[in-house]
C-alpha atoms as a PDB file:
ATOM      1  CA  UNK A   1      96.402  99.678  97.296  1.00  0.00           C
ATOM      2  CA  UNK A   2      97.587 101.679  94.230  1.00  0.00           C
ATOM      3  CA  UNK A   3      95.486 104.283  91.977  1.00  0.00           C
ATOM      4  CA  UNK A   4      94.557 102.875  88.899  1.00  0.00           C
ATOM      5  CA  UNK A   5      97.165 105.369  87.425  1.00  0.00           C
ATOM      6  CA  UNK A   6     100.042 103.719  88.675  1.00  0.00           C
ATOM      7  CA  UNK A   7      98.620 100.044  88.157  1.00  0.00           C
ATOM      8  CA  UNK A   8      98.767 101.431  84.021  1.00  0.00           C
ATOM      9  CA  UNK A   9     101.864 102.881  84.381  1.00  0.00           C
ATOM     10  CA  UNK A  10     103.080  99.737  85.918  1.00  0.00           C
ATOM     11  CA  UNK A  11     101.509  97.639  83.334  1.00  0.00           C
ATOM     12  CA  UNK A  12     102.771  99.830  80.625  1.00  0.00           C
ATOM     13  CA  UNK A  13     106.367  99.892  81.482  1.00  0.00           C
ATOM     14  CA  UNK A  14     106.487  96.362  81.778  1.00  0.00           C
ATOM     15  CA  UNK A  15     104.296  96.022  78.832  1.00  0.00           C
ATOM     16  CA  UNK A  16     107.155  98.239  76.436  1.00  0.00           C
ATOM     17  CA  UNK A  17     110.038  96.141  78.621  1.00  0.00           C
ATOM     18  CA  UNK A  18     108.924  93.396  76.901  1.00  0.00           C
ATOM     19  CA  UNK A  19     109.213  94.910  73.402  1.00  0.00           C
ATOM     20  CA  UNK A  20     112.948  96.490  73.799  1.00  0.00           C
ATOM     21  CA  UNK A  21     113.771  94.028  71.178  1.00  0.00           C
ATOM     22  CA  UNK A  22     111.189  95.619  68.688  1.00  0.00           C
ATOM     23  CA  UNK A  23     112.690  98.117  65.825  1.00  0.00           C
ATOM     24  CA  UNK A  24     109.722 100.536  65.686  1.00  0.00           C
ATOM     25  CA  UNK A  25     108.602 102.682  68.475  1.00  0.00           C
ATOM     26  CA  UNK A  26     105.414 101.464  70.145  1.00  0.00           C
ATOM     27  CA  UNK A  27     102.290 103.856  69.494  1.00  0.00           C
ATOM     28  CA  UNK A  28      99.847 104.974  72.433  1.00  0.00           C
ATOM     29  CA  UNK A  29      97.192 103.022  71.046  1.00  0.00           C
ATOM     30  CA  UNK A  30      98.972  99.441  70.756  1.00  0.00           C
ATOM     31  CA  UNK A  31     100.034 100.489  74.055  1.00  0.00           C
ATOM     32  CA  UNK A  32      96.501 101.226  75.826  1.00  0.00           C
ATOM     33  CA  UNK A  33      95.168  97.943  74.096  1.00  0.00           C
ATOM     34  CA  UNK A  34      98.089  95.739  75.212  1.00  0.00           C
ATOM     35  CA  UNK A  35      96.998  96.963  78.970  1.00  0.00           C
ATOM     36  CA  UNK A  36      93.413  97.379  79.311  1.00  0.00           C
ATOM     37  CA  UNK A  37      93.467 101.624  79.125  1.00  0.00           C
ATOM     38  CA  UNK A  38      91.803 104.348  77.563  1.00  0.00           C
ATOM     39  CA  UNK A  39      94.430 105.358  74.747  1.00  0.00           C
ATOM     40  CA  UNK A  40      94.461 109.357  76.173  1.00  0.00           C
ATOM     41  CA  UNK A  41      94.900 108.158  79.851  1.00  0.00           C
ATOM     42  CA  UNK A  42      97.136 106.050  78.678  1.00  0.00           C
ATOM     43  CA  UNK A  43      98.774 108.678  76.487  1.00  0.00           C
ATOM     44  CA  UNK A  44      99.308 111.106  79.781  1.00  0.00           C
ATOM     45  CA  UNK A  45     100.570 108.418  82.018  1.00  0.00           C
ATOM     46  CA  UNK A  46     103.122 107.992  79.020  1.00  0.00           C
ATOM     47  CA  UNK A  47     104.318 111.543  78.888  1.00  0.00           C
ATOM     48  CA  UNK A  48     104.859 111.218  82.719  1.00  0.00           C
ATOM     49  CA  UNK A  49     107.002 108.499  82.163  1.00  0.00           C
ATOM     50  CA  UNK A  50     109.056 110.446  79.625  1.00  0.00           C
ATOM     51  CA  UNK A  51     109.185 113.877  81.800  1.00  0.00           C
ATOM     52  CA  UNK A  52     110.948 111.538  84.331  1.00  0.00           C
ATOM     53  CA  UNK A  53     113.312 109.773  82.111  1.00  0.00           C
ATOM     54  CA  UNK A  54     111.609 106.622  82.088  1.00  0.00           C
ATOM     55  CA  UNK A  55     109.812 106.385  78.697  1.00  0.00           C
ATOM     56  CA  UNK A  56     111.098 108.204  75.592  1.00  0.00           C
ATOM     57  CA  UNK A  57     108.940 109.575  73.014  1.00  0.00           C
ATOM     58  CA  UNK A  58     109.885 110.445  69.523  1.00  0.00           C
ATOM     59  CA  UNK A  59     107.231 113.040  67.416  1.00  0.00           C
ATOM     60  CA  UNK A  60     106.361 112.520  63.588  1.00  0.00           C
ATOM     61  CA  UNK A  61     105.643 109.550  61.229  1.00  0.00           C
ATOM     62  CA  UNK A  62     108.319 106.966  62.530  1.00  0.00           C
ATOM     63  CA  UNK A  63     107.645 108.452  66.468  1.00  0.00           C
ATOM     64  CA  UNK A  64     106.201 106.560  69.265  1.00  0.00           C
ATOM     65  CA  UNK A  65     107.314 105.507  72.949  1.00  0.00           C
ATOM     66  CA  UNK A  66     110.100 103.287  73.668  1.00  0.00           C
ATOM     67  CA  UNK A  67     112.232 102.452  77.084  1.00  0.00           C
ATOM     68  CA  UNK A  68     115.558 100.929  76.869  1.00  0.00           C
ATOM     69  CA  UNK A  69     117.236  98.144  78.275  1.00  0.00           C
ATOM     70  CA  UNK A  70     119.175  99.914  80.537  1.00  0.00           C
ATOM     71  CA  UNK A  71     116.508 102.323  82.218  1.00  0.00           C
ATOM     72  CA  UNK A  72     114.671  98.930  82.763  1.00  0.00           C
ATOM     73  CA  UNK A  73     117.782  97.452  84.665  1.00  0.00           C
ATOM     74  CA  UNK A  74     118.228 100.954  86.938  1.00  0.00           C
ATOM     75  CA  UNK A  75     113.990 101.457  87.188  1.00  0.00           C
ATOM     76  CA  UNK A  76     112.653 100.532  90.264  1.00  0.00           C
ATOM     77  CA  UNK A  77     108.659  99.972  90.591  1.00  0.00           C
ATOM     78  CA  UNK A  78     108.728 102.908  93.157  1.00  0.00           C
ATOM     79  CA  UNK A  79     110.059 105.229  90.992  1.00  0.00           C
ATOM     80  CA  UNK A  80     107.166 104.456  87.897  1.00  0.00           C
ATOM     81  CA  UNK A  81     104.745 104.954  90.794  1.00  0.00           C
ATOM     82  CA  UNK A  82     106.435 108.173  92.226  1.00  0.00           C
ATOM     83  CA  UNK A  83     106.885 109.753  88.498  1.00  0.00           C
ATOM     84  CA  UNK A  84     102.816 109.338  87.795  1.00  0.00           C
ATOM     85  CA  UNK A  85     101.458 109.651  91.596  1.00  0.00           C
ATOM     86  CA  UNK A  86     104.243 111.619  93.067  1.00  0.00           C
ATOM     87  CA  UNK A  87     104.877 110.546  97.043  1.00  0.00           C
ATOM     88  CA  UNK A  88     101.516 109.136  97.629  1.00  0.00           C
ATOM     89  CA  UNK A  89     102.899 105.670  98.192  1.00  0.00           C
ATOM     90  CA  UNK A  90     105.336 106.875 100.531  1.00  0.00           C
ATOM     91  CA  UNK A  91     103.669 109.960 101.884  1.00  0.00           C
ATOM     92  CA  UNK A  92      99.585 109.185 101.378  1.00  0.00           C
ATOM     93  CA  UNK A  93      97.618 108.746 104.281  1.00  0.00           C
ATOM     94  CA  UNK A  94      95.747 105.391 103.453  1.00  0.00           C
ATOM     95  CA  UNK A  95      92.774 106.769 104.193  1.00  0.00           C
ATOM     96  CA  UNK A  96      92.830 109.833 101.804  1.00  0.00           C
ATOM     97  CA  UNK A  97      92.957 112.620 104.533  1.00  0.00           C
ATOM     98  CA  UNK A  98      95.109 115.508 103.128  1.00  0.00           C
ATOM     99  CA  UNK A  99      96.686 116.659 106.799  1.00  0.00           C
ATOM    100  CA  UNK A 100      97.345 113.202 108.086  1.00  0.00           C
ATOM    101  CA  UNK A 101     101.199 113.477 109.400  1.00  0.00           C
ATOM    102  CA  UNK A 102     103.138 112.293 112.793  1.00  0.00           C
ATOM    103  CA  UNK A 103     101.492 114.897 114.575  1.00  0.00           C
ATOM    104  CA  UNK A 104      98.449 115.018 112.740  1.00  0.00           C
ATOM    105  CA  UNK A 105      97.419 111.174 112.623  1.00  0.00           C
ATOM    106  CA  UNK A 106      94.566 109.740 111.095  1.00  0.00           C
ATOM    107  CA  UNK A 107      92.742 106.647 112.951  1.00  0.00           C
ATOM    108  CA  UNK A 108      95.153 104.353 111.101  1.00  0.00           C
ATOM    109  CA  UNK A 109      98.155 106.214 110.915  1.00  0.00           C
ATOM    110  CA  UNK A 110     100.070 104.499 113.794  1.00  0.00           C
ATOM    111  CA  UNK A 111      99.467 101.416 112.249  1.00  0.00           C
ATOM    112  CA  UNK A 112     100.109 101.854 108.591  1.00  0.00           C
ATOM    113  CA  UNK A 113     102.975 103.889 108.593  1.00  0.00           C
ATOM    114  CA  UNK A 114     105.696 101.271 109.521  1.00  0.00           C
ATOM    115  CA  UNK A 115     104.151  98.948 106.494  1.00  0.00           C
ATOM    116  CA  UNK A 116     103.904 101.847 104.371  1.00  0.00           C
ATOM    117  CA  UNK A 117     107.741 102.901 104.886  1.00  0.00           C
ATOM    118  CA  UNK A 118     108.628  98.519 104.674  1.00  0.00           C
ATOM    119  CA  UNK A 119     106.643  98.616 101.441  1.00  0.00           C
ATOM    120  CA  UNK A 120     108.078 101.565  99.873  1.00  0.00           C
ATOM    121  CA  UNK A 121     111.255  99.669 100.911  1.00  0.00           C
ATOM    122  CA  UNK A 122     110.576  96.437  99.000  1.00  0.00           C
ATOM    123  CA  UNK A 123     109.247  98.176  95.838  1.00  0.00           C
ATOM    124  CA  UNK A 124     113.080 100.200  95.706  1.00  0.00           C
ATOM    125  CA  UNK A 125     114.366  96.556  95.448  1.00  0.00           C
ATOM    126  CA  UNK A 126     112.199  95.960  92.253  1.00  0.00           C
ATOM    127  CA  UNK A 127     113.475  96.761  88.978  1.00  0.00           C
ATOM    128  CA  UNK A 128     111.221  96.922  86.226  1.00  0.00           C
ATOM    129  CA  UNK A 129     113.565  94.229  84.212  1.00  0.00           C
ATOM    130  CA  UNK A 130     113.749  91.754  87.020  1.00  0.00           C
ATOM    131  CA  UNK A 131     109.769  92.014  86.936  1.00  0.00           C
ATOM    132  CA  UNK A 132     110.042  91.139  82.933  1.00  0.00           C
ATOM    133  CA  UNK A 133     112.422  88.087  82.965  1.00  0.00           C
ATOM    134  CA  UNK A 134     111.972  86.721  85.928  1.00  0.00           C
ATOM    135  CA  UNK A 135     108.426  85.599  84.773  1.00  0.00           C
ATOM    136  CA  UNK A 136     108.452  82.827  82.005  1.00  0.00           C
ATOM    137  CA  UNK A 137     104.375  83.467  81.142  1.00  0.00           C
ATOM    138  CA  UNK A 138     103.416  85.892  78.165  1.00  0.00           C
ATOM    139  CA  UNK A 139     101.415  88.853  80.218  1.00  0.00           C
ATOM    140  CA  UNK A 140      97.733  89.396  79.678  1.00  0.00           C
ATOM    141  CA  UNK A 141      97.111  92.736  81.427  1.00  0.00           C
ATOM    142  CA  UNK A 142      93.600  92.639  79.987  1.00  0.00           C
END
């Protein structure tokens, strides 16, 4: 249901929630590996995050990404998805057509619109921190 893109910047997020803890910054390449992503996909989904206040970045020798414990508490999944695919989870037509719409529907619109606006929904009542602790397994994203 979700663009590769988001499923890494899902995986990411909760991926550098788990090393808030961690004194040095996380680099794009530890991060990519950790999830399973080329490092410069990876490396754009990250500066996504940060242009949305998600992620933070810091340039030079000691510079990386980090997120803090906080942003994870007030992050919902729906916003990682909206600040690296915009409002295609709330807006998309499911089957890719660019003028589906209310008065404008595609074959499935009719159908898919109530679960898309329930979904979208749901995922506001996620937060990226209750993803990370509520788990008690180590993630293997790969």
């Amino acid at each position: 249901m979700l663009n590769k893109t988001c499923q890494y910047a899902i995986k990411a997020i909760i991926y550098m929630g788990t090393k808030v803890d961690v004194t040095e910054r996380l680099r794009v390449k530890d991060v990519a590996e950790a999830i399973g992503s080329p490092e410069a996909f990876t490396s754009k989904i990250l500066q996504k995050l940060v242009a949305h206040g998600i992620v933070y970045s810091t340039k030079g020798g000691g510079g990386g990404f980090e997120v803090e414990l906080d942003t994870l508490k007030k992050t919902s999944l729906v916003e990682v998805v909206k600040a690296v695919d915009h409002d295609s989870i709330s807006e998309g037509c499911i089957l890719g057509l660019p003028r589906c719409s209310d008065k404008n529907p595609c074959p499935v619109h009719t159908r898919y619109a109530p679960l898309r606006k329930q979904l979208n929904e749901e995922l506001l009542e996620i937060m990226i921190y209750d993803i990370i602790h509520d788990s008690k397994q180590e993630y293997q994203f790969k």
